[in-house]
C-alpha atoms as a PDB file:
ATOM      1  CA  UNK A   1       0.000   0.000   0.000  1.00  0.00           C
ATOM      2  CA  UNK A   2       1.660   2.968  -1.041  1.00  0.00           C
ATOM      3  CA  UNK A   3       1.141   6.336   1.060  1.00  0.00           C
ATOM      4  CA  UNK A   4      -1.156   7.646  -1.824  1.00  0.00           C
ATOM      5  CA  UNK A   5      -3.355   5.116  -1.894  1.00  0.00           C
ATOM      6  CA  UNK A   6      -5.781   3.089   0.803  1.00  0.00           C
ATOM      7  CA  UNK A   7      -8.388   0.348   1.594  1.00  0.00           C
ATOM      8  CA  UNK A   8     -11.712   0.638   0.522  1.00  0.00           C
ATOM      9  CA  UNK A   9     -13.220  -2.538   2.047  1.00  0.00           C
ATOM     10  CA  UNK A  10     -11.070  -5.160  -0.398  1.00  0.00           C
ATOM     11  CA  UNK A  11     -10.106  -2.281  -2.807  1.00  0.00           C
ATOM     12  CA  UNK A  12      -7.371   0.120  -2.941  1.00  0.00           C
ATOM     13  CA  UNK A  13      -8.157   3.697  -3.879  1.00  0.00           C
ATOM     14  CA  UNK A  14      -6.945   7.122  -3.812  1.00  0.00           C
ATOM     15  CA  UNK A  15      -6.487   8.226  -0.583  1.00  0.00           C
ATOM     16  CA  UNK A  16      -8.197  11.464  -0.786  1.00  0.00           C
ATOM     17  CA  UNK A  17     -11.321   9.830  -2.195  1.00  0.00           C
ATOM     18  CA  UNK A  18     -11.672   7.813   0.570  1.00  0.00           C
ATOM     19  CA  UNK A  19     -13.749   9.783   2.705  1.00  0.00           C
ATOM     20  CA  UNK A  20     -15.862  10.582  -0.199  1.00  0.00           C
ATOM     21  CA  UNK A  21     -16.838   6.886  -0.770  1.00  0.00           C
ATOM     22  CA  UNK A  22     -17.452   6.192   2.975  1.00  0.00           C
ATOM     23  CA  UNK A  23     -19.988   9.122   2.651  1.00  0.00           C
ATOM     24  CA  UNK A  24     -21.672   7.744  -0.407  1.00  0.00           C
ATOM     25  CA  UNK A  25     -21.864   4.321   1.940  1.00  0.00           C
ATOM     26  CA  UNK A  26     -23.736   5.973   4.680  1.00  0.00           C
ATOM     27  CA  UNK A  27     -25.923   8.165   2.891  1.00  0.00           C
ATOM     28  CA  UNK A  28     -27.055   5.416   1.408  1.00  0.00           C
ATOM     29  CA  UNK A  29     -27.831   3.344   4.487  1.00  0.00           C
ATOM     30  CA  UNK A  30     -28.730   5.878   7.025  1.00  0.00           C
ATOM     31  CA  UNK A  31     -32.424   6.041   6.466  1.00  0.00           C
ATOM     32  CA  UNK A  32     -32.568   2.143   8.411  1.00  0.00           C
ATOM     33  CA  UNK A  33     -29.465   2.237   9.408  1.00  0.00           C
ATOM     34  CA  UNK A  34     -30.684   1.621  12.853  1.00  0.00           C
ATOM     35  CA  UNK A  35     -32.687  -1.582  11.882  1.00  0.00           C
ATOM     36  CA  UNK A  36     -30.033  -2.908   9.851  1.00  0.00           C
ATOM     37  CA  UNK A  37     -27.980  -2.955  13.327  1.00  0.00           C
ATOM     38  CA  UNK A  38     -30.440  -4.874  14.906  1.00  0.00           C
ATOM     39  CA  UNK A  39     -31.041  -7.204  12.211  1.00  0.00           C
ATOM     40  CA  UNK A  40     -26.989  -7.760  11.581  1.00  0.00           C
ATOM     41  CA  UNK A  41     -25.920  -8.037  15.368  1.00  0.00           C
ATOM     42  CA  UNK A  42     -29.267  -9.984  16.257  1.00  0.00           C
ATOM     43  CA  UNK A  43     -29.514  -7.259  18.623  1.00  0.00           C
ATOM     44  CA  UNK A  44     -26.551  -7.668  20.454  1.00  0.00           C
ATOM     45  CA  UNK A  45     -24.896  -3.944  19.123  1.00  0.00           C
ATOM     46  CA  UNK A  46     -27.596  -2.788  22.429  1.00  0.00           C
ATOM     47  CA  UNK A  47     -25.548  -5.307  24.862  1.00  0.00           C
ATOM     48  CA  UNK A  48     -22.414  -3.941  22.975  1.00  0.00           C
ATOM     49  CA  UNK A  49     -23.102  -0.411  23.675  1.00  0.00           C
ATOM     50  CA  UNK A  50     -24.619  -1.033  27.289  1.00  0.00           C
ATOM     51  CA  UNK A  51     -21.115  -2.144  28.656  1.00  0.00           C
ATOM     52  CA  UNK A  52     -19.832   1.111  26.979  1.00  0.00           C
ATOM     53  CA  UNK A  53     -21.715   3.207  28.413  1.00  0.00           C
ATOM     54  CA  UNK A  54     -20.859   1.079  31.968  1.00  0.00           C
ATOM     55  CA  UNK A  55     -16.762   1.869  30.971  1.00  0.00           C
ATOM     56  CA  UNK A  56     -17.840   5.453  30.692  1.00  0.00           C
ATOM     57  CA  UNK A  57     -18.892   6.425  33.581  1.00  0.00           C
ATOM     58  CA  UNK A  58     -19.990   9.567  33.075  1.00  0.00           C
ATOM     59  CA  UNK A  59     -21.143  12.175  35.472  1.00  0.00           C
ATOM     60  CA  UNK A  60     -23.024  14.896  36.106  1.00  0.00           C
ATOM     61  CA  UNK A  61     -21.655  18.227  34.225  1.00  0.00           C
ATOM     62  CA  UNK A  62     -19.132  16.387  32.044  1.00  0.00           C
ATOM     63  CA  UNK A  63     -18.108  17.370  28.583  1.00  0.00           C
ATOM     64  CA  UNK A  64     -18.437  14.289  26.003  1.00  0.00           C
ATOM     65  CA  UNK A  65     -17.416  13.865  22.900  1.00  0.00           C
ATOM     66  CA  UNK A  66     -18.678  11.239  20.171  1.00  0.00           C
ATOM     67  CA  UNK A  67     -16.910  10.881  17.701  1.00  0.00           C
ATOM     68  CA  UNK A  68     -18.916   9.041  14.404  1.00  0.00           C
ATOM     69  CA  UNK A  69     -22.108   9.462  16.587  1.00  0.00           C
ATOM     70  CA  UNK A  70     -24.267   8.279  13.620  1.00  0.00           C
ATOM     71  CA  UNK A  71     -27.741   7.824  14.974  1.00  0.00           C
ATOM     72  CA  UNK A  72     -26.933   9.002  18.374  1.00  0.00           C
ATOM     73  CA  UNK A  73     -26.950   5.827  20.575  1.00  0.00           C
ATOM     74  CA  UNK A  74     -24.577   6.489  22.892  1.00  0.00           C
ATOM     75  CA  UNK A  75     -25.045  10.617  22.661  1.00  0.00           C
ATOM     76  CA  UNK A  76     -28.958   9.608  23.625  1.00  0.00           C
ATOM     77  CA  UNK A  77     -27.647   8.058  27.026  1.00  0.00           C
ATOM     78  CA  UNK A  78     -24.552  10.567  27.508  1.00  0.00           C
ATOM     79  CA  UNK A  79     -27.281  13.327  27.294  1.00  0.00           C
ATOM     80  CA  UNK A  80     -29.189  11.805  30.280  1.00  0.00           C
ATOM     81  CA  UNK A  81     -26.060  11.371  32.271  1.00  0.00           C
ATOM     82  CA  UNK A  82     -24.840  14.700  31.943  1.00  0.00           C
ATOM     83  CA  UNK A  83     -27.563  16.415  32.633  1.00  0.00           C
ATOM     84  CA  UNK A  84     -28.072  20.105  32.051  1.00  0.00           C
ATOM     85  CA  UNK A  85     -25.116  21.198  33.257  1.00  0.00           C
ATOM     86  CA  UNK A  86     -23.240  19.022  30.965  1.00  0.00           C
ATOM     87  CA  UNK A  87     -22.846  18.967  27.390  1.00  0.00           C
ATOM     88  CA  UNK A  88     -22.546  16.539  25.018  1.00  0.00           C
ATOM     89  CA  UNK A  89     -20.788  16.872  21.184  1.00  0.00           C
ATOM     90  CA  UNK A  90     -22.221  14.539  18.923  1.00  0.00           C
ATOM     91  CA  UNK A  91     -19.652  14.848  15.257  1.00  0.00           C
ATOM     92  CA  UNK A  92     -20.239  12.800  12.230  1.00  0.00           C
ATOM     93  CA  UNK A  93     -18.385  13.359   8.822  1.00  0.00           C
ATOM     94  CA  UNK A  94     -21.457  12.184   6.861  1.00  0.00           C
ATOM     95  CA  UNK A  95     -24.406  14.752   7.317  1.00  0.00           C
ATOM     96  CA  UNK A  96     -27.130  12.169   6.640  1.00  0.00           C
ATOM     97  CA  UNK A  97     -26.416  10.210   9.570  1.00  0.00           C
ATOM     98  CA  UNK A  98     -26.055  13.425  11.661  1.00  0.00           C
ATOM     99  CA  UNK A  99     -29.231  15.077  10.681  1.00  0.00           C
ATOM    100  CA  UNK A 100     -30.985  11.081  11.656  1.00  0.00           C
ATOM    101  CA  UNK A 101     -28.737  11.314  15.006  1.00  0.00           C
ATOM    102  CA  UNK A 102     -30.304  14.704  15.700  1.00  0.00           C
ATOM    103  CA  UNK A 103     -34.117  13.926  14.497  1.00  0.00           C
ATOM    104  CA  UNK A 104     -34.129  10.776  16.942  1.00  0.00           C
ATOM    105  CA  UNK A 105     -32.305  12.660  19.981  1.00  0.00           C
ATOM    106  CA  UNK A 106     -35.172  15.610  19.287  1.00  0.00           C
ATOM    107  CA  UNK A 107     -37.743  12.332  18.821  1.00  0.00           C
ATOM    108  CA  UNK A 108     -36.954  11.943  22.407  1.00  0.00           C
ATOM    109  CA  UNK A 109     -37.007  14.960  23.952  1.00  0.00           C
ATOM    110  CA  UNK A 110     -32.999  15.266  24.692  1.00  0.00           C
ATOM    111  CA  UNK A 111     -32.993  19.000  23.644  1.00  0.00           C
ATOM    112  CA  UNK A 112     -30.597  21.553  25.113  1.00  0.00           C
ATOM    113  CA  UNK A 113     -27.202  19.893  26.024  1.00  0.00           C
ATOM    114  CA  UNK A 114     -26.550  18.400  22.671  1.00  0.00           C
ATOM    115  CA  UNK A 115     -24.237  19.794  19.769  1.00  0.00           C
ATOM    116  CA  UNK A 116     -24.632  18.225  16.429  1.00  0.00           C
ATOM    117  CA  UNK A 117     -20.745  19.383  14.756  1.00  0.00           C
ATOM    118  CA  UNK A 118     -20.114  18.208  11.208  1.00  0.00           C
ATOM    119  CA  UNK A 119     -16.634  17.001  11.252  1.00  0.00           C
ATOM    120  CA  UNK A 120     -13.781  14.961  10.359  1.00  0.00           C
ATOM    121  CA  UNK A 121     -12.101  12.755  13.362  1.00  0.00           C
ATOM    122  CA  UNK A 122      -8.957  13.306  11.600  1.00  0.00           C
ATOM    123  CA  UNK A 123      -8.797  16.901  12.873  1.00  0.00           C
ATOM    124  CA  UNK A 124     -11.405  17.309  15.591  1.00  0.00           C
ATOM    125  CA  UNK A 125     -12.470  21.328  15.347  1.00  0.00           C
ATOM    126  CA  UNK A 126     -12.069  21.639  19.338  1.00  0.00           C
ATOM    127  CA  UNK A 127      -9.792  23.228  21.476  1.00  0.00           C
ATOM    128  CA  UNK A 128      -7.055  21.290  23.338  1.00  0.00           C
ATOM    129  CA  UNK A 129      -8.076  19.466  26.848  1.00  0.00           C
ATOM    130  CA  UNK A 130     -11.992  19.839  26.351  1.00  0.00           C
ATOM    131  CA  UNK A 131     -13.445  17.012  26.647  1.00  0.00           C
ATOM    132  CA  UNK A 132     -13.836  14.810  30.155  1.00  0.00           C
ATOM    133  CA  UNK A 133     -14.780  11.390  27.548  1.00  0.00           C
ATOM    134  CA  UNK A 134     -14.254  10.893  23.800  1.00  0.00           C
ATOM    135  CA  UNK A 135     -15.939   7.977  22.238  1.00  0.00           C
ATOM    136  CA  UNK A 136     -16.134   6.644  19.104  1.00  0.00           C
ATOM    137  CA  UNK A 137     -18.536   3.304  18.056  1.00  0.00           C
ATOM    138  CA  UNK A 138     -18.285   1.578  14.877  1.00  0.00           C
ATOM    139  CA  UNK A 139     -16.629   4.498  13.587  1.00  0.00           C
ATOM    140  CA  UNK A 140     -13.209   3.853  13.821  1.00  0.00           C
ATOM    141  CA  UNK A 141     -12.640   1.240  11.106  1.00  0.00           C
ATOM    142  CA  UNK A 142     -14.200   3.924   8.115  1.00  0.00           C
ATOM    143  CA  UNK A 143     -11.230   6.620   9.277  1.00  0.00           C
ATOM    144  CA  UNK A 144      -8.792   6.903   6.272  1.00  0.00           C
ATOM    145  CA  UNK A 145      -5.895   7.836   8.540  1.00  0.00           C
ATOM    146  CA  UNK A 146      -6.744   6.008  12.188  1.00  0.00           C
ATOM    147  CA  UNK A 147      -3.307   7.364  13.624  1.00  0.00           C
ATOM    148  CA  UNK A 148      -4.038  10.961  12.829  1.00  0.00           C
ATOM    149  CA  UNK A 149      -7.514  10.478  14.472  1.00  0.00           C
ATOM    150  CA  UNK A 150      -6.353   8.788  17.426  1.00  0.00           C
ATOM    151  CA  UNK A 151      -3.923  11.895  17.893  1.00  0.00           C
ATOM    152  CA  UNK A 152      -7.070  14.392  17.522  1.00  0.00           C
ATOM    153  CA  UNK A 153      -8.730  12.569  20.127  1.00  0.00           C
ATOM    154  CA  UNK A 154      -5.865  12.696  22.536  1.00  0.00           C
ATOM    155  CA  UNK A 155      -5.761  16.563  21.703  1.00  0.00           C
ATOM    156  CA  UNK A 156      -9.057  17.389  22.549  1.00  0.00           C
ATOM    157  CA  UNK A 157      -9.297  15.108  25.808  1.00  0.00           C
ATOM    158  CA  UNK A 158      -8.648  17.028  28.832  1.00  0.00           C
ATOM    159  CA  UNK A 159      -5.811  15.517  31.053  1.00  0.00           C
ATOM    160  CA  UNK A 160      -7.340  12.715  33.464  1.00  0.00           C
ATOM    161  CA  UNK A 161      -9.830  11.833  30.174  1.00  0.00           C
ATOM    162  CA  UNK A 162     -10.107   8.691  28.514  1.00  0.00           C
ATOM    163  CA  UNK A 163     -11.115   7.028  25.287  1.00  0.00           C
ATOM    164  CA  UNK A 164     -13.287   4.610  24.326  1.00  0.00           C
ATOM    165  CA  UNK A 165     -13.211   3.015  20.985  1.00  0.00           C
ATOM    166  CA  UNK A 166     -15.959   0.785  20.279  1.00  0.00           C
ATOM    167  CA  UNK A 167     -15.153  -1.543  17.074  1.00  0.00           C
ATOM    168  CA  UNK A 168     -15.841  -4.689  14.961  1.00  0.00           C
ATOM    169  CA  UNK A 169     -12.091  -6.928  15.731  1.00  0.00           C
ATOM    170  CA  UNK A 170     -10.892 -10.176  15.444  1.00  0.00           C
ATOM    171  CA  UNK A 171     -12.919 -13.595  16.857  1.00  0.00           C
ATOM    172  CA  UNK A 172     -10.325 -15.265  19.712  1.00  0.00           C
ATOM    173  CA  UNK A 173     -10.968 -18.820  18.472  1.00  0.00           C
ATOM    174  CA  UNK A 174     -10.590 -19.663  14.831  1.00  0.00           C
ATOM    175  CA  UNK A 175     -13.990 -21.323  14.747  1.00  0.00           C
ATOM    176  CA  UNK A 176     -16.039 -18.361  15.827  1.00  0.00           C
ATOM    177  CA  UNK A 177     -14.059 -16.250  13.561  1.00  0.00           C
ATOM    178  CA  UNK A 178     -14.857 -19.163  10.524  1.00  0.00           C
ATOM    179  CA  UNK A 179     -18.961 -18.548  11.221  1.00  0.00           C
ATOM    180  CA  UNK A 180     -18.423 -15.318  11.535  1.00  0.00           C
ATOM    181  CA  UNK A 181     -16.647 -14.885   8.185  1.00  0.00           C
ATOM    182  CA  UNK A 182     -19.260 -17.217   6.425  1.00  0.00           C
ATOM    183  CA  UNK A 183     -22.411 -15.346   8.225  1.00  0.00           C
ATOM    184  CA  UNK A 184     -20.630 -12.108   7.185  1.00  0.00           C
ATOM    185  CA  UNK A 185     -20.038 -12.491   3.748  1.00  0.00           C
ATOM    186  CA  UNK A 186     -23.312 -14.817   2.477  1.00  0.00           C
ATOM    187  CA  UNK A 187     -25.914 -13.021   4.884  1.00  0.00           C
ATOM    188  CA  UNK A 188     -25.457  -9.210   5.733  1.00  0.00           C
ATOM    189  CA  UNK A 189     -25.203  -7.913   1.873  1.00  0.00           C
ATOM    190  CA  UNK A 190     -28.562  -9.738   1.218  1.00  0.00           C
ATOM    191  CA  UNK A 191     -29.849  -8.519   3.848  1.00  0.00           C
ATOM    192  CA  UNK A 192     -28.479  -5.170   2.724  1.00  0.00           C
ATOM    193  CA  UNK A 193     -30.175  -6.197  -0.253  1.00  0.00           C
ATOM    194  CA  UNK A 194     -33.431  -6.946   1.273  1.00  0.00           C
ATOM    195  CA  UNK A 195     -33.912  -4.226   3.410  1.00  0.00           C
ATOM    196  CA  UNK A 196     -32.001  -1.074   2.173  1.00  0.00           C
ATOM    197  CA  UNK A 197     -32.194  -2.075  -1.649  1.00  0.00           C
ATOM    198  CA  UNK A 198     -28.078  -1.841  -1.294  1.00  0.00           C
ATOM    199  CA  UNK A 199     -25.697  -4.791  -1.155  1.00  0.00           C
ATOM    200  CA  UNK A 200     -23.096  -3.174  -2.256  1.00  0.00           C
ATOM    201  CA  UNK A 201     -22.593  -0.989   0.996  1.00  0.00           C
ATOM    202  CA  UNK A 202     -22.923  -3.938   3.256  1.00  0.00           C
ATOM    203  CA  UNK A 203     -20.631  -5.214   1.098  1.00  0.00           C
ATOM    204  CA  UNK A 204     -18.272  -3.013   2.068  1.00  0.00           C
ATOM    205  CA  UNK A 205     -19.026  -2.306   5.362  1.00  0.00           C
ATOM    206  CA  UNK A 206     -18.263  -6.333   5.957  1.00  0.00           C
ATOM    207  CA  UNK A 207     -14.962  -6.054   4.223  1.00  0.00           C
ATOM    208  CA  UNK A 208     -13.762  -2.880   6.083  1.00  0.00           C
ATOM    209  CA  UNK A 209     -14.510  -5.165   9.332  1.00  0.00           C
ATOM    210  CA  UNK A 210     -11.682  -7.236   8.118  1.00  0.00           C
ATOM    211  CA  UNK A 211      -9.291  -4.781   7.352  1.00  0.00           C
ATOM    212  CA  UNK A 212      -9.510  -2.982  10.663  1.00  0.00           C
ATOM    213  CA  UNK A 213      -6.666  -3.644  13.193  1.00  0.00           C
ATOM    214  CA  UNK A 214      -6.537  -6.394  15.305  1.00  0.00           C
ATOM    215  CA  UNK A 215      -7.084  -6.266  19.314  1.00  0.00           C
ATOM    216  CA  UNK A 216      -3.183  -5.710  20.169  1.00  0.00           C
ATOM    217  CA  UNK A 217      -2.096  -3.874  16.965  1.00  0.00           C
ATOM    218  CA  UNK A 218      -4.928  -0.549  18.232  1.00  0.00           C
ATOM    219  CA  UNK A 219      -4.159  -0.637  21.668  1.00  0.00           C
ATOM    220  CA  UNK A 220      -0.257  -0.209  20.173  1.00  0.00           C
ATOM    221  CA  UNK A 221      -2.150   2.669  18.187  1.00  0.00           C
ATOM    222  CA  UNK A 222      -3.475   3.962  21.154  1.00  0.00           C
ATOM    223  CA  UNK A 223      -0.253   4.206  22.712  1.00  0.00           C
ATOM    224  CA  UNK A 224       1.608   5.715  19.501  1.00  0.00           C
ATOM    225  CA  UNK A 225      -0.820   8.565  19.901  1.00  0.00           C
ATOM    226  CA  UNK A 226      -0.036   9.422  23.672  1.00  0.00           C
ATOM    227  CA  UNK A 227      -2.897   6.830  25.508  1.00  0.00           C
ATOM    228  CA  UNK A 228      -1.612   5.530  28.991  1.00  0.00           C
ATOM    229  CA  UNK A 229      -3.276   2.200  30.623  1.00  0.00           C
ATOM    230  CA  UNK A 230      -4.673   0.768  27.207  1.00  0.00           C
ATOM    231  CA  UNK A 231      -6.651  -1.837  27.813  1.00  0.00           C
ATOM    232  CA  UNK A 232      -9.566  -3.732  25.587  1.00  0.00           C
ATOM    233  CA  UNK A 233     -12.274  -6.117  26.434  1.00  0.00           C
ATOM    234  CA  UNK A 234     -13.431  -8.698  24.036  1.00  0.00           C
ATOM    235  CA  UNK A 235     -17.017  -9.102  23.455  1.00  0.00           C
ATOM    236  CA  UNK A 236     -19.021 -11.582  21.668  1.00  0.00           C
ATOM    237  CA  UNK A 237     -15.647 -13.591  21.699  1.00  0.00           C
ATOM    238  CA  UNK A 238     -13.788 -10.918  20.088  1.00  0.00           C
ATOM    239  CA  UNK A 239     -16.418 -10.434  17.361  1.00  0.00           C
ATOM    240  CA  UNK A 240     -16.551  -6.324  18.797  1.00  0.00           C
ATOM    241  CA  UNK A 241     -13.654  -5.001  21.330  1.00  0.00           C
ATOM    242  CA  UNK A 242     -13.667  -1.916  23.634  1.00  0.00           C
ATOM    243  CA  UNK A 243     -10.707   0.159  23.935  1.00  0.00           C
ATOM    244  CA  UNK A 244     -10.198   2.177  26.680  1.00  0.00           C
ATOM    245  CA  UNK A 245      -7.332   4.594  27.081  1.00  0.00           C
ATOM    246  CA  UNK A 246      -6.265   7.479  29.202  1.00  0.00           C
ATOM    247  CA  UNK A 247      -4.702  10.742  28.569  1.00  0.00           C
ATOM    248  CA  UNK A 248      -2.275  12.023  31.494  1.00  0.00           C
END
């Protein structure tokens, strides 16, 4: 891979056009993205995202960040948490997911302490040491440059804040990561198929799951970009992994 070029799913491509493709993915999808989630994970992103949200820990009059919010999951229950002395960021580089993020947070009355920002996690648009949490869910693996965002995310965290990265990894036994490859590649893109009318995304989207770093290789990440006390739990058998880092 030469420093000009990077992964689409299985494909190499330009890296500037990257981020352009990834947006064409989630446009696509974000009307039901939501029930595609449920249909793909048999539910189990919820269980994902409820230990998460344990790690977190967030309190009363924090400052969170997350990063890739999407639909607003985790921004829905940060919200709560913080209460309205708190705030909570929600960023996504693709505006249709944002503007479905914000509709659903609105949907449920979580109006007030919640920023929709349009940006890339590449280079965050916040000032240094402003943020008590940073997460990022499912978001990570669509980044064109990973170590660049990692490094935002360290910038913007406020010393004594930590990370969470939320991702799709690698299955600790070979069997489970066998049925997972074989559920993967013959069922999600029909189901794309069935449901969104686009196989082609889930196509992708199930490829970029296997080109996204193993468990050890982004905790080393982590630690490149100035994290202290990495540490990841598997889930699911190493299907999805949490990250959790702090900055000092």
């Amino acid at each position: 891979m030469t420093r000009d070029k990077t992964h689409f799913g299985y494909r190499e491509v330009p890296t500037e056009e990257k981020a352009s493709l990834v947006g064409e993915v989630f446009r696509s999808v974000a009307p039901k993205y939501d029930l595609m989630n449920d249909l793909m994970s048999l539910g189990m992103h919820r269980l994902w995202k409820q230990f998460t949200l344990q790690q977190a820990g967030v309190r009363e009059g924090q400052r969170v960040l997350d990063v890739a919010s999407g639909t607003g999951d985790l921004a829905k229950a940060f919200a709560r948490q913080v209460g309205r002395s708190g705030k909570v960021i929600m960023t996504d580089i693709n505006e249709a997911m944002l503007a479905v993020g914000r509709d659903r947070l609105a949907d449920a009355g979580i109006v007030g302490n919640v920023e929709c920002v349009l940006a890339n996690a590449e280079c965050l648009p916040f000032t240094d040491d402003d943020f008590d949490l940073v997460t990022i869910a499912f978001g990570l693996r669509n980044v064109t440059d990973k170590n660049a965002a990692l490094r935002s995310m360290y910038r913007v965290l406020k010393p004594g804040g930590k990370l969470l990265v939320l991702e799709f990894s690698h299955a600790t036994s070979p069997l489970l990561q066998k049925a997972y490859d074989a559920y993967s590649f013959n069922i999600i893109p029909k189901l794309g198929e069935m449901v969104t009318n686009d196989r082609e995304s889930y196509q992708y989207l199930v490829e970029s799951i296997r080109m996204h770093p193993d468990q050890e290789t982004l905790k080393t990440m982590m630690q490149d970009a100035g994290f202290e006390n990495v540490e990841y739990f598997n889930l699911t058998g190493g299907i999805v992994a949490l990250h959790k880092g702090w900055k000092y």
